[in-house]
C-alpha atoms as a PDB file:
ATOM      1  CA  UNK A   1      -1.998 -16.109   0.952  1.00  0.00           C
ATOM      2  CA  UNK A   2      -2.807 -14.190  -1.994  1.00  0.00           C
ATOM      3  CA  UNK A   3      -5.921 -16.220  -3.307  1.00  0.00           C
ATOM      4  CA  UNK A   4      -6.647 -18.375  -6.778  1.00  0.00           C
ATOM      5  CA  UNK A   5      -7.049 -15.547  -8.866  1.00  0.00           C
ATOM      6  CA  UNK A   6      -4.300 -13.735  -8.103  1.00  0.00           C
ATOM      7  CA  UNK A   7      -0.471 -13.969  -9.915  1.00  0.00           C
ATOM      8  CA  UNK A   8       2.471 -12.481  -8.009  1.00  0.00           C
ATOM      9  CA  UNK A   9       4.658 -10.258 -10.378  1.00  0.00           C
ATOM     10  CA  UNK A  10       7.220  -9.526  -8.089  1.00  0.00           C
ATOM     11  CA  UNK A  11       8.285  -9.602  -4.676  1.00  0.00           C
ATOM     12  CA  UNK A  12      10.740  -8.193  -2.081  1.00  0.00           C
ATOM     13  CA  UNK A  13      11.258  -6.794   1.171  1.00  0.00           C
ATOM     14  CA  UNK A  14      10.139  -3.819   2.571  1.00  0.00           C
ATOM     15  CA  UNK A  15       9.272  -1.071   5.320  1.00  0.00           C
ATOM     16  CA  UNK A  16       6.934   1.459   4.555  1.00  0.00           C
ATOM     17  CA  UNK A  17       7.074   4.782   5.575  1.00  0.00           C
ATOM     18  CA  UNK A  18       4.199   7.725   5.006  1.00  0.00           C
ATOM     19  CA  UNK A  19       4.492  11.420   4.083  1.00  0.00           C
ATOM     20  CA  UNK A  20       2.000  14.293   3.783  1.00  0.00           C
ATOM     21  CA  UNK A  21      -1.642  12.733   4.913  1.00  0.00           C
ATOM     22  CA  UNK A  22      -4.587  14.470   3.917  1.00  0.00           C
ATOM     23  CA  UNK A  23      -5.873  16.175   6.889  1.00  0.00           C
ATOM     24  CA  UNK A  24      -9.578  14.878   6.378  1.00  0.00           C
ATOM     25  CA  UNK A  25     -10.866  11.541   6.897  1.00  0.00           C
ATOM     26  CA  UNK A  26     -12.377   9.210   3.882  1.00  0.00           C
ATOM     27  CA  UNK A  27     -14.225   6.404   3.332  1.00  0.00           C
ATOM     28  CA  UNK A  28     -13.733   4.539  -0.677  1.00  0.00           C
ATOM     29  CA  UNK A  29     -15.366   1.640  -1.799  1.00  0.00           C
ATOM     30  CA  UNK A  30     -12.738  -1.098  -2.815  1.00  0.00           C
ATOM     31  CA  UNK A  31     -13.188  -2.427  -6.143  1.00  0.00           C
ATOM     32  CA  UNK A  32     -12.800  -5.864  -4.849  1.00  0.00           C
ATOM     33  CA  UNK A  33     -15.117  -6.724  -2.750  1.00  0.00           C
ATOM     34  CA  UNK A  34     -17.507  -3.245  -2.714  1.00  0.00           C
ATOM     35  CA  UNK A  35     -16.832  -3.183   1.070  1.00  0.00           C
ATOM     36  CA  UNK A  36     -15.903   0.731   2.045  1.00  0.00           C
ATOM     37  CA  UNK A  37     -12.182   0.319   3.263  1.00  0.00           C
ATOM     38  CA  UNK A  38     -10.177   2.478   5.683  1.00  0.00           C
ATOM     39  CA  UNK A  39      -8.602   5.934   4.762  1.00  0.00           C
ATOM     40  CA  UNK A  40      -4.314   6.315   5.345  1.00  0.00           C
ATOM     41  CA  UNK A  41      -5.260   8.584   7.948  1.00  0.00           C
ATOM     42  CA  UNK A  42      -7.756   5.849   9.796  1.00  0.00           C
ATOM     43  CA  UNK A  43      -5.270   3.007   9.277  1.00  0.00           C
ATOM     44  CA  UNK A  44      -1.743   4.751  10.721  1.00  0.00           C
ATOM     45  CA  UNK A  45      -3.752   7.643  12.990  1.00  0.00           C
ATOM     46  CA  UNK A  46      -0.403   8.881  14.828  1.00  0.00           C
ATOM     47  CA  UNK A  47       1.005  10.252  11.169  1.00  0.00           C
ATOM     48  CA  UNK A  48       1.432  14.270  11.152  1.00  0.00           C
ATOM     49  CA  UNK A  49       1.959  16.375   8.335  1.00  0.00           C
ATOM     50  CA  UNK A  50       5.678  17.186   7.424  1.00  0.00           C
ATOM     51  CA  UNK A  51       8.377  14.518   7.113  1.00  0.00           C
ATOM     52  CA  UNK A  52       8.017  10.550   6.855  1.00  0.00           C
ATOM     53  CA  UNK A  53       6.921   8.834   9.524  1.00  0.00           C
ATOM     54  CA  UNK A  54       7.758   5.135  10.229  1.00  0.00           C
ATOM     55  CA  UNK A  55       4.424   3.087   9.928  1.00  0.00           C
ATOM     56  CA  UNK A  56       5.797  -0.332  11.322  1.00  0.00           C
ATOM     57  CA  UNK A  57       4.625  -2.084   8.720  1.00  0.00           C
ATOM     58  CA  UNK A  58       7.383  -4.260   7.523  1.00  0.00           C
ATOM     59  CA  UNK A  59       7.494  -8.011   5.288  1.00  0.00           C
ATOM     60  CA  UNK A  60       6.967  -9.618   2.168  1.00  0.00           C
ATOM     61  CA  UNK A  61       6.192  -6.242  -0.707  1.00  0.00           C
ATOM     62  CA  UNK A  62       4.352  -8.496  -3.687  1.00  0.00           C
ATOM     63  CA  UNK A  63       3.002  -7.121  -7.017  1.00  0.00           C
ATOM     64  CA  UNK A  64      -0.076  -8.788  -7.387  1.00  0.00           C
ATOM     65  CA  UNK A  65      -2.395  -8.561 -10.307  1.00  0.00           C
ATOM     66  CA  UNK A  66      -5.499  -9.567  -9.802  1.00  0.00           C
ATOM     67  CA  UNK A  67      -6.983 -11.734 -12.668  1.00  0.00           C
ATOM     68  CA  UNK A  68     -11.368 -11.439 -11.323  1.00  0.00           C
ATOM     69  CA  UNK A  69     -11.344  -7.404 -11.205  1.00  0.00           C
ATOM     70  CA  UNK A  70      -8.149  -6.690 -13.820  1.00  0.00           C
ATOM     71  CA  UNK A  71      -6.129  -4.471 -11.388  1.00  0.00           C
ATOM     72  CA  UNK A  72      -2.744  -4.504  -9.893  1.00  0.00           C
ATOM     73  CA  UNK A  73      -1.774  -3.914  -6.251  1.00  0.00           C
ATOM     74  CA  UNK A  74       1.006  -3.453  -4.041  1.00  0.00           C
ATOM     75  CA  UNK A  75       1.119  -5.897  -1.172  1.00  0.00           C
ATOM     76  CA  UNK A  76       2.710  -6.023   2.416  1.00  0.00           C
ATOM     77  CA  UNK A  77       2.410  -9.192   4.224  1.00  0.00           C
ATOM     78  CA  UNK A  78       3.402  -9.796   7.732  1.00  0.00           C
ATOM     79  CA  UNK A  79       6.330 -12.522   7.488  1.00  0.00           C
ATOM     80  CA  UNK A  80       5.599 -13.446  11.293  1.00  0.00           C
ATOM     81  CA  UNK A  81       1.826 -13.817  10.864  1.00  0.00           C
ATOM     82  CA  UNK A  82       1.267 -13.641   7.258  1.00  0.00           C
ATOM     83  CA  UNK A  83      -1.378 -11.305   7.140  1.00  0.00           C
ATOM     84  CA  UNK A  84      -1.985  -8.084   4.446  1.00  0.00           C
ATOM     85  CA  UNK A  85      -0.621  -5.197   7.050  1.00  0.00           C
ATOM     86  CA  UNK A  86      -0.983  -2.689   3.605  1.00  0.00           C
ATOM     87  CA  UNK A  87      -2.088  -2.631   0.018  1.00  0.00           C
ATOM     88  CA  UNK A  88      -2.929  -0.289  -2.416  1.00  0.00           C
ATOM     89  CA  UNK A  89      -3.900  -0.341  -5.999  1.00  0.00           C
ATOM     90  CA  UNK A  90      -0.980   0.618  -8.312  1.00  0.00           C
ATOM     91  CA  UNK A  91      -2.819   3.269 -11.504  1.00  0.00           C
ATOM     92  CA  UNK A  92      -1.038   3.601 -14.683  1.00  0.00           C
ATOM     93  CA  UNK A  93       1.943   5.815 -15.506  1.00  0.00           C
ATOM     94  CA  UNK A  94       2.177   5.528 -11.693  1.00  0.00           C
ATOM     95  CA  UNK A  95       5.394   7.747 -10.670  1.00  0.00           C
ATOM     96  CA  UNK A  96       8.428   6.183  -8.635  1.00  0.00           C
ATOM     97  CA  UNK A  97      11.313   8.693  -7.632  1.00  0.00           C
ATOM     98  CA  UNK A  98      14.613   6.933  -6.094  1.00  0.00           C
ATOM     99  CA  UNK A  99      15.136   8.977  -3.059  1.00  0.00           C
ATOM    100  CA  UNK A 100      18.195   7.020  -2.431  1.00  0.00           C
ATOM    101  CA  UNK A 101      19.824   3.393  -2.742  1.00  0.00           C
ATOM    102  CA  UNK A 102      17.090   1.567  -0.693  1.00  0.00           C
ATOM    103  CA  UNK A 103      14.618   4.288  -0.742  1.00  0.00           C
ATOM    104  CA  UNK A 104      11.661   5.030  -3.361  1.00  0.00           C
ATOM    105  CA  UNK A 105       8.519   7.357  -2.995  1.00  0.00           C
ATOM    106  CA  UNK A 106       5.106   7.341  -4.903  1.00  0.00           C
ATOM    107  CA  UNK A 107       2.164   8.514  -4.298  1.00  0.00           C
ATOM    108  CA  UNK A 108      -0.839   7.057  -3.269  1.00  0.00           C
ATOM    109  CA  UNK A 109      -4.822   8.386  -2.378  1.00  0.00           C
ATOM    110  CA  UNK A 110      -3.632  10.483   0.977  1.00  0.00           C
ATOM    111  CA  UNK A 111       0.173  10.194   1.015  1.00  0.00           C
ATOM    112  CA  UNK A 112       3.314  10.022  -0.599  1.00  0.00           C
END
């Protein structure tokens, strides 16, 4: 699933829920494969500013570094299909607040 150049670091479960979207639309070119990739707001169009807001996207949460362009993401694959349903490129000194037992925030380009 992940592809020959890429290692898994770590890996759990997960739900992901959004907070806070940017209220304009963007377009950025993915390192990866130079291909311009969907904003937040694009992917998960039904999010509203103000509270979290229960994406549906749900399965396997891998750390991935990727060996051909040096960068680490953070994965969601779809256990019942297996396909990427959210990923994101994780930055240094990257910020992770326990909101509670089985809850953690960060942010990311349009959202928390």
């Amino acid at each position: 699933l992940i592809g020959p150049a890429r290692e898994m670091r770590a890996g759990g479960v997960a739900q992901l829920f959004l907070a806070s979207p940017a209220t304009t639309q963007t377009v950025v070119e993915a390192k990866d494969d130079h291909r311009p990739r969907r904003s937040i707001v694009d992917q998960f169009p039904h999010l509203a500013k103000g509270g979290w807001v229960d994406t549906r996207v749900a399965g396997a949460a891998i750390l991935i570094r990727d060996h051909a362009v040096e960068s680490d993401y953070m994965t969601i694959y779809d256990l019942d299909d297996g396909l990427l349903r959210f990923q994101f490129e994780v930055y240094d000194n990257l910020q992770i607040n326990l909101q509670g037992p089985n809850f953690c925030s960060f942010e990311i380009d349009e959202c928390v």
